[in-house]
Protein backbone atom coordinates (compact mmCIF):
# COMPACT_ATOMS: atom_id res chain seq x y z
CA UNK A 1 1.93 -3.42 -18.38
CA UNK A 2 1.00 -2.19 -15.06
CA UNK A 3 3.54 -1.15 -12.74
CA UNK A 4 2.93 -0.05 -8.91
CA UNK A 5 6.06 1.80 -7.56
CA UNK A 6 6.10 2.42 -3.57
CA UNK A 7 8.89 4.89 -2.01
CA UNK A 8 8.96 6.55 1.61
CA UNK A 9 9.79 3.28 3.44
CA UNK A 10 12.92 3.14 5.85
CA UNK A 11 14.78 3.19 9.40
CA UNK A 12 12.54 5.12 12.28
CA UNK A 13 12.30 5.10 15.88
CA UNK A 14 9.47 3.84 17.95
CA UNK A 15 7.15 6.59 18.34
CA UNK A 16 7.93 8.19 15.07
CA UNK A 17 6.02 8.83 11.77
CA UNK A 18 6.44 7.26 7.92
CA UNK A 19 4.59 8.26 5.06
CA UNK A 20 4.54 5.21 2.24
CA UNK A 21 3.43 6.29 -1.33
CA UNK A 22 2.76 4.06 -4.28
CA UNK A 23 2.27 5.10 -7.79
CA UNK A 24 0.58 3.15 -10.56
CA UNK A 25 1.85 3.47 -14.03
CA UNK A 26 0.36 2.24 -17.69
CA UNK A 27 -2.63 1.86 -18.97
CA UNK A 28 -5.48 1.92 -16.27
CA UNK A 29 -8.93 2.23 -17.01
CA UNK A 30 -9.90 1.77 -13.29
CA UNK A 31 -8.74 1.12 -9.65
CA UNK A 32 -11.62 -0.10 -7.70
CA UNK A 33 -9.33 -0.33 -4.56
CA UNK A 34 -5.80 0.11 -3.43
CA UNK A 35 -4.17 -0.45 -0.52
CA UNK A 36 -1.42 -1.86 1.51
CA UNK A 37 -0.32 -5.20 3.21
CA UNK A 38 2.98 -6.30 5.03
CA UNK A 39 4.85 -9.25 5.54
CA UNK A 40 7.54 -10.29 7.80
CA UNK A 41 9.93 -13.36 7.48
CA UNK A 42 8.06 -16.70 7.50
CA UNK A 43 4.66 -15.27 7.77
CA UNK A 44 1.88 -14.56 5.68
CA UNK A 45 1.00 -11.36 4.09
CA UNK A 46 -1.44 -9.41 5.89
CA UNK A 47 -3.61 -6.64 5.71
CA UNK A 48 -2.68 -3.21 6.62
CA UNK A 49 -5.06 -0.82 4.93
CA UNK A 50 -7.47 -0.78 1.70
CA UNK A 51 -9.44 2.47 0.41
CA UNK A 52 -11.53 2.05 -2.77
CA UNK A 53 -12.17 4.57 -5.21
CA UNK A 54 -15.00 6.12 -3.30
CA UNK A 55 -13.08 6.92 -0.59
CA UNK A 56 -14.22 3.87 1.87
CA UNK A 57 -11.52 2.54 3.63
CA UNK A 58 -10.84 -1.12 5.93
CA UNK A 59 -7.98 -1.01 8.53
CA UNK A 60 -6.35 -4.60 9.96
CA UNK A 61 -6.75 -4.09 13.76
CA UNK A 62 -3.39 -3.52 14.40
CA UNK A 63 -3.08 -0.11 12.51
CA UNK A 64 -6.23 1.13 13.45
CA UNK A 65 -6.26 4.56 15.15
CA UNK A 66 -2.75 5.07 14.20
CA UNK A 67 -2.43 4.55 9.78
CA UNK A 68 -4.16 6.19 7.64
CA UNK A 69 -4.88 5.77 4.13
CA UNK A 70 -5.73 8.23 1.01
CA UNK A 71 -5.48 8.10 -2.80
CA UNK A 72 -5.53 10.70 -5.72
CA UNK A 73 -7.45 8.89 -7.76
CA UNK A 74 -6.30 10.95 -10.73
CA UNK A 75 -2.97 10.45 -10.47
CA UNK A 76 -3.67 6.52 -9.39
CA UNK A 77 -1.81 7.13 -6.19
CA UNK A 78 -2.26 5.72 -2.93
CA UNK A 79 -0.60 6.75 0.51
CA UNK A 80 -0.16 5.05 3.67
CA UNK A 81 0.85 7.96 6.67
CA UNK A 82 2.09 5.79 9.44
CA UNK A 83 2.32 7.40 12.80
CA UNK A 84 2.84 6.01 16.75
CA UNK A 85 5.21 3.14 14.68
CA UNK A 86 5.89 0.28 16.86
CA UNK A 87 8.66 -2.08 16.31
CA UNK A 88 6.30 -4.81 15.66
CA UNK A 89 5.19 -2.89 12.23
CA UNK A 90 8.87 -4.21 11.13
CA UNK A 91 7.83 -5.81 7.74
CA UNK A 92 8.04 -5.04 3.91
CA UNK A 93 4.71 -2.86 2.71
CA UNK A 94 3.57 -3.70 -0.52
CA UNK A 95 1.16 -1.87 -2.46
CA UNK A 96 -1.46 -3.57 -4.10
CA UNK A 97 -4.46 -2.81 -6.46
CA UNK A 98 -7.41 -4.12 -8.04
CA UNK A 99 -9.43 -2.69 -11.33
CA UNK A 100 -8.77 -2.74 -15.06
CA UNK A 101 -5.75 -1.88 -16.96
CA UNK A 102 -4.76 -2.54 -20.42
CA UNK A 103 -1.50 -4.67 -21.41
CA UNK A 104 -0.11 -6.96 -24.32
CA UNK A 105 -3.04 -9.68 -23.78
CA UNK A 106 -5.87 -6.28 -23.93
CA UNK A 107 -8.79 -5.05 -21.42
CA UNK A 108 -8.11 -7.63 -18.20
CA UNK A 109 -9.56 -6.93 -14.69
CA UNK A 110 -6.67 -8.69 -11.63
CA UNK A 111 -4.83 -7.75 -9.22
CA UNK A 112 -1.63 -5.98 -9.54
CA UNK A 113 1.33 -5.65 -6.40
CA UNK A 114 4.26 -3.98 -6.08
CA UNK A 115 7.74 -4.89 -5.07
CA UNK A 116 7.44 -3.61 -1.30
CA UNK A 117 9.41 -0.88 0.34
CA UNK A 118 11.46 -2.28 3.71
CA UNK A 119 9.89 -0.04 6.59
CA UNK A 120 11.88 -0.82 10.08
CA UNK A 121 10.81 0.37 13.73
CA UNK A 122 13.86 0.08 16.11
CA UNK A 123 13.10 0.28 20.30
């Protein structure tokens, strides 16, 4: 099985800098994109960021100009480096991918998400 494991999340002050990462463990043949979305209480989960394995990346307008994504596609790593936080980027990041991995069921092509790392902006 597939497993998607983000760290770096926590408590900063407006103004300040985060850097998320999210590693992919198993049996991966291919990530065609990664990426990261957030949710808050009662809403939907959004987009934050999405980079594909050629390096093109998508921003949700809210990040733009101040997240920016990268991967190591060797290591099947993707990182999120979060600066000019505001408090209304409150929400739980998850990770997310999309490509082919191997488990008990064989070869399958889906999309695979992590459990989500709190990140908090106080005023």
């Amino acid at each position: 099985q597939v497993r998607l494991v983000e760290s770096g999340g926590g408590l900063v002050q407006a103004g300040g800098s985060l850097r998320l990462s999210c590693a992919a463990s198993g049996i991966i043949y291919s990530f065609d994109a990664m990426g990261w979305y957030r949710q808050t209480p009662g809403k939907q989960r959004d987009l934050v960021a999405t980079i594909t394995s050629g390096g093109s990346t998508n921003y949700g307008d809210t990040v733009k100009g101040r997240f920016t994504i990268s991967r190591d596609n060797p290591k099947y790593t993707v990182y999120l480096q979060m600066n000019s936080l505001k408090p209304e980027d409150t929400a739980v990041y998850y990770c997310a991918a999309e490509g082919v991995v191997e488990g008990i069921f064989g070869i399958r092509r889906g999309d695979y998400w992590g459990q989500g790392t709190q990140v908090t902006v106080s005023s």
